[in-house]
Protein backbone atom coordinates (compact mmCIF):
# COMPACT_ATOMS: atom_id res chain seq x y z
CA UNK A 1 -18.07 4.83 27.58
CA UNK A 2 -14.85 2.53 28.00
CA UNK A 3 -14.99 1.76 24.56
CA UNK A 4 -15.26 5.47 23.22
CA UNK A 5 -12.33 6.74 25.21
CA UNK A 6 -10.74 3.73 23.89
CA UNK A 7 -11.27 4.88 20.66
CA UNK A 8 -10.31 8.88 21.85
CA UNK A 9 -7.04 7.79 23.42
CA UNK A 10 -5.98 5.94 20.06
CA UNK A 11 -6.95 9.08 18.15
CA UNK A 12 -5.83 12.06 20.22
CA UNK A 13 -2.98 10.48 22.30
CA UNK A 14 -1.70 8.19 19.84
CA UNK A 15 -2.11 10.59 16.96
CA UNK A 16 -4.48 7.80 14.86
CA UNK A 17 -5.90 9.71 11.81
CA UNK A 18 -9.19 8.47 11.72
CA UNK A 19 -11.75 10.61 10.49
CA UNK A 20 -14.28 9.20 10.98
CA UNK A 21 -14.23 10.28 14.88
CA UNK A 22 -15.43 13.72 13.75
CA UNK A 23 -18.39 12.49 12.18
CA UNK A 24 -21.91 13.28 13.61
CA UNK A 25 -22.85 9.70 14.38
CA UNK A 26 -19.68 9.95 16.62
CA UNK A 27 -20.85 13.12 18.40
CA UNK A 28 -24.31 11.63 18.83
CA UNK A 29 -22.86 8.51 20.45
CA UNK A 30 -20.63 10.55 22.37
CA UNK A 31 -23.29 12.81 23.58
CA UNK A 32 -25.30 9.70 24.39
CA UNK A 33 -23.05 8.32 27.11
CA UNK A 34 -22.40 11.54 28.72
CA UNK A 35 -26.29 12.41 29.02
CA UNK A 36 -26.88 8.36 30.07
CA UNK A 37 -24.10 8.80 32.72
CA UNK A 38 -25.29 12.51 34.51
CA UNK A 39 -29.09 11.51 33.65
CA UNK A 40 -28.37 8.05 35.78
CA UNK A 41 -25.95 9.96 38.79
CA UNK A 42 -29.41 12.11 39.19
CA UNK A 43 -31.20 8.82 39.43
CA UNK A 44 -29.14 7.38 41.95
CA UNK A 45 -28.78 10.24 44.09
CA UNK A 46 -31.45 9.40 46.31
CA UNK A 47 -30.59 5.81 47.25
CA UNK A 48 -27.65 6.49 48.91
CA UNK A 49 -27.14 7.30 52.62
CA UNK A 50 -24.21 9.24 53.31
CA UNK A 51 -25.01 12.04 50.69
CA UNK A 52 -22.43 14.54 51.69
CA UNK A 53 -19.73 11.75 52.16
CA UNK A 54 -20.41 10.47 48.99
CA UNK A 55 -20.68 13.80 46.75
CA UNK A 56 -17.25 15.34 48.83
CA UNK A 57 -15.64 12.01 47.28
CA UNK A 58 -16.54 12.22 44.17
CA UNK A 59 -16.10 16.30 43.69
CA UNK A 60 -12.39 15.58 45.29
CA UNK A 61 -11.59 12.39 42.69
CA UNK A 62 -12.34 15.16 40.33
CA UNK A 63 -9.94 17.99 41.29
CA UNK A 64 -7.89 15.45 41.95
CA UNK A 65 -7.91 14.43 38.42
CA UNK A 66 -7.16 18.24 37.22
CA UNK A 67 -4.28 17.90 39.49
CA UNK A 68 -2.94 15.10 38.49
CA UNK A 69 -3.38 15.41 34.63
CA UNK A 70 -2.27 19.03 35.03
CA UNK A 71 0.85 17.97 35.99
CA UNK A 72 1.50 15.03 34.31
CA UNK A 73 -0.44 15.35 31.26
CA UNK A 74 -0.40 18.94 30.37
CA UNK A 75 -1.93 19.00 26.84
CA UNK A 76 -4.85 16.50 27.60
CA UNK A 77 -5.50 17.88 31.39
CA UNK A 78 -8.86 18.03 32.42
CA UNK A 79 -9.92 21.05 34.35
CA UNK A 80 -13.74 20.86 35.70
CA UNK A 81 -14.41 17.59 34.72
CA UNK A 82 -17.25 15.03 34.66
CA UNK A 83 -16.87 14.13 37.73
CA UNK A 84 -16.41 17.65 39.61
CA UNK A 85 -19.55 18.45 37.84
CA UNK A 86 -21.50 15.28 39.37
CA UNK A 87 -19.84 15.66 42.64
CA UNK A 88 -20.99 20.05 42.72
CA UNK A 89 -24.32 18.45 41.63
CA UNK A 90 -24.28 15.81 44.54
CA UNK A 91 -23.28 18.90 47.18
CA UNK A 92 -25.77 21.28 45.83
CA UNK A 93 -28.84 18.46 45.76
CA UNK A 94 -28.44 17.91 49.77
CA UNK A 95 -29.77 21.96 49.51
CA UNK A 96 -32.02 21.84 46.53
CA UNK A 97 -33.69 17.98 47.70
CA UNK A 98 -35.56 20.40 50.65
CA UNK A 99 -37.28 22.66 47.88
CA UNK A 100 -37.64 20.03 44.98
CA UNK A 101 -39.04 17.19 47.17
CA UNK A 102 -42.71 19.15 47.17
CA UNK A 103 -42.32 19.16 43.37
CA UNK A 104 -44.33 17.33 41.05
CA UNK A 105 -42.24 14.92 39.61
CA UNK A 106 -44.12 15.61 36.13
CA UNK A 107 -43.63 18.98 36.04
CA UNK A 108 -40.03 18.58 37.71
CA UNK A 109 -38.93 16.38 34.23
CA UNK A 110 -40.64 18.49 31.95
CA UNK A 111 -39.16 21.92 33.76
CA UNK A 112 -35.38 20.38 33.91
CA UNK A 113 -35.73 19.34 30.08
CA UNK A 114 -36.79 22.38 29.07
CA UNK A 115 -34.44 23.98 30.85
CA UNK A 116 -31.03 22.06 29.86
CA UNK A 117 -32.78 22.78 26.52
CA UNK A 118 -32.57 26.34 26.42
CA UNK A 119 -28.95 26.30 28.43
CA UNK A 120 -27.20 23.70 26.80
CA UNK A 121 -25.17 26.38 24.55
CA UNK A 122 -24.11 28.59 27.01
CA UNK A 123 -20.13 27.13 26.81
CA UNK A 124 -20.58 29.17 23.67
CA UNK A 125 -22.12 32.26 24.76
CA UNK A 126 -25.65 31.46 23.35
CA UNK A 127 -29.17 30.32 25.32
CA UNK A 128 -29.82 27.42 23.16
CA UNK A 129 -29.86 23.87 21.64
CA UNK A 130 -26.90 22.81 19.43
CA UNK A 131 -26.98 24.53 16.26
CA UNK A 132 -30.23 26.49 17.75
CA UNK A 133 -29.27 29.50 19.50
CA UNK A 134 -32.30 31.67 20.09
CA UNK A 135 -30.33 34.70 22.41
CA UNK A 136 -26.77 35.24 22.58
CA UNK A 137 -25.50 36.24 26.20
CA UNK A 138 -23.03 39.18 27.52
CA UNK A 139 -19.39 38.69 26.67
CA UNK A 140 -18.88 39.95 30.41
CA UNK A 141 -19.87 36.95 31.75
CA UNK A 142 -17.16 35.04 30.24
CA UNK A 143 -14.63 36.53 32.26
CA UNK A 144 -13.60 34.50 35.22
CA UNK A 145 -12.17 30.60 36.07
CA UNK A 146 -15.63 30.26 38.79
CA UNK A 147 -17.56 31.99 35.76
CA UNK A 148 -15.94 29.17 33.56
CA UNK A 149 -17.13 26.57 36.47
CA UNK A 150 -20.24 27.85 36.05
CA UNK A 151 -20.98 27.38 32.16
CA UNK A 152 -19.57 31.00 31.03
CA UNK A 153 -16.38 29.65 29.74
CA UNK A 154 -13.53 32.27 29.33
CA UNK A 155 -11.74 32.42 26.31
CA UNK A 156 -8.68 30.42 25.72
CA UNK A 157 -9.57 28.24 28.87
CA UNK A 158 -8.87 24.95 27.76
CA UNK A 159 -9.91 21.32 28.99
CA UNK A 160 -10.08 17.76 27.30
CA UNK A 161 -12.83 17.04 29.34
CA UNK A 162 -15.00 20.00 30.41
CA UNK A 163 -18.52 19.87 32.32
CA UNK A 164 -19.66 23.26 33.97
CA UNK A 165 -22.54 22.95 36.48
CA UNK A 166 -24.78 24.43 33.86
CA UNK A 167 -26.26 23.31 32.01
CA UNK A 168 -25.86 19.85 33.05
CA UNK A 169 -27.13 20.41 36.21
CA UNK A 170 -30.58 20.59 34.82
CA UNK A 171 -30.09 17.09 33.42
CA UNK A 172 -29.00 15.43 36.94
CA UNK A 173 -31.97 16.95 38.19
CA UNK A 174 -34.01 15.71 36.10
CA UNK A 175 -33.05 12.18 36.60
CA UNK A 176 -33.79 13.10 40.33
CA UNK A 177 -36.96 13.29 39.65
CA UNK A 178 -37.11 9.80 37.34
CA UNK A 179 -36.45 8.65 40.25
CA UNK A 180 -39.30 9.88 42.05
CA UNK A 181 -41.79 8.80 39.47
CA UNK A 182 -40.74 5.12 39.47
CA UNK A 183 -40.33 5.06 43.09
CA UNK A 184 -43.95 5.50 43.19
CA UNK A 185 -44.45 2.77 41.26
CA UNK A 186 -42.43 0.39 42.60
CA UNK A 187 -45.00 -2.36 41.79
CA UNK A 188 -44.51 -1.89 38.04
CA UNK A 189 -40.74 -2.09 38.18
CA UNK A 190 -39.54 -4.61 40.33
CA UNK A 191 -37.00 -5.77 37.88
CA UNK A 192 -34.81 -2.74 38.65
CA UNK A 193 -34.63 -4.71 42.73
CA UNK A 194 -33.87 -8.15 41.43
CA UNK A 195 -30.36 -8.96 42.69
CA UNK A 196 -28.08 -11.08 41.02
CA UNK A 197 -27.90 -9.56 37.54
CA UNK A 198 -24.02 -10.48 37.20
CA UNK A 199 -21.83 -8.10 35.76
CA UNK A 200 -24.54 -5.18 35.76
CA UNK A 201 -24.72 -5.34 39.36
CA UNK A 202 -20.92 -5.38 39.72
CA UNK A 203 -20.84 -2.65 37.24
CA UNK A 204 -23.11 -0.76 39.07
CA UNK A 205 -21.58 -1.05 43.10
CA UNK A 206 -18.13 -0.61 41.28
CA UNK A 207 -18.98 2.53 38.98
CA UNK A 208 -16.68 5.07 40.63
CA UNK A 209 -13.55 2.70 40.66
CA UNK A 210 -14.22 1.32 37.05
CA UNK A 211 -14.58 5.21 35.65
CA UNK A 212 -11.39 6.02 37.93
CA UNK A 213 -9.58 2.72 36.14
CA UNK A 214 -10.20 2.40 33.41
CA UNK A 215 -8.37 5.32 31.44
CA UNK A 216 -4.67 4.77 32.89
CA UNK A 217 -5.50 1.05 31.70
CA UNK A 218 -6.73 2.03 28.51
CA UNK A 219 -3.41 4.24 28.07
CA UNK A 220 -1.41 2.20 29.22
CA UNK A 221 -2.49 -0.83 27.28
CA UNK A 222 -2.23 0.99 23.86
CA UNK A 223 1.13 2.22 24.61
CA UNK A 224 1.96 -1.45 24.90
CA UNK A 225 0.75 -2.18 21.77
CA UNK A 226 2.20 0.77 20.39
CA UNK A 227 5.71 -0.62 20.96
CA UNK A 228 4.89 -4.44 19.09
């Protein structure tokens, strides 16, 4: 992740013409990261004590990002970003963990991949997958900012970094339920317990402040560089 919006900054801030960002092995690693990072927030939803503590803080570090990049940085701001997504998804779970914990874990994965499936083109106004769209939706929908939250985006709403809660909802659930499955077998994956890993682990209790960091850094570095 630090290393694409490495690259991103040098392209779209720093006005680098590289083509080769708009090729599809660069979507496919870009989608890769963002489905890693929601499937593995699902994942780790459950370990965690304070629930509502911890999804409030990461839904405000969100709007606080729209805020702050709003002002600031008007042409890259970032208006329902990654992490209000992950932090709506934390709120809504403390609700949805009473109904899904009688769930079969199986049919909970295959259910939520299915799902994100069929929703993961409704930005565009299409139930579908990528360049797949099996039912095109009402244009009505796409009429509000909470609509736009949502996954109806309105037209000419614009965002550098846009998540709505569907349909990646559907994929934080789903690593919810991962969760579940290897829980149960906690014999077969004690590795994932060890302590001591080194940076991983770091990485890991740190994961908020190093997403938080490292962009200003990143900017802020290749203006540097910029000027030598």
């Amino acid at each position: 992740m630090i290393i694409y919006h490495l690259i991103w900054d040098a392209v779209y801030i720093l006005d680098n013409n590289w083509t080769w960002h708009e090729s599809i092995f660069v979507y496919i690693w870009q989608q890769s990261i963002c489905w890693t990072f929601i499937l593995l927030s699902g994942f780790c939803w459950s370990m965690g004590k304070n629930k509502l503590k911890r999804g409030l803080q990461v839904f405000g570090m969100g709007m606080a990002i729209s805020l702050i990049t709003t002002i600031f940085m008007p042409e890259q701001k970032i208006i329902f970003g990654v992490l209000t997504m992950i932090g709506s998804c934390m709120l809504l779970m403390i609700i949805l963990d009473k109904i899904l914990k009688n769930v079969s874990p199986v049919i909970g994965i295959f259910s939520c991949s299915l799902l994100f499936g069929v929703f993961r083109n409704i930005n565009n106004g299409y139930l579908g997958f990528e360049s797949w769209n099996i039912m095109k939706i009402p244009s009505s929908l796409y009429s509000s900012r909470f609509m736009t939250y949502l996954g109806f985006k309105e037209p000419n709403f614009y965002s550098t970094d846009y998540f709505s809660l569907f349909p990646w909802i559907f994929l934080f659930i789903l690593g919810y339920f991962l969760y579940k499955i290897i829980k149960n077998r906690d014999h077969k994956y004690k590795i994932l317990y060890k302590k001591g890993i080194g940076w991983i682990e770091f990485a890991g209790k740190n994961s908020l402040r190093i997403y938080l960091l490292h962009q200003p850094v990143i900017y802020l570095g290749l203006l540097a560089y910029s000027y030598f």
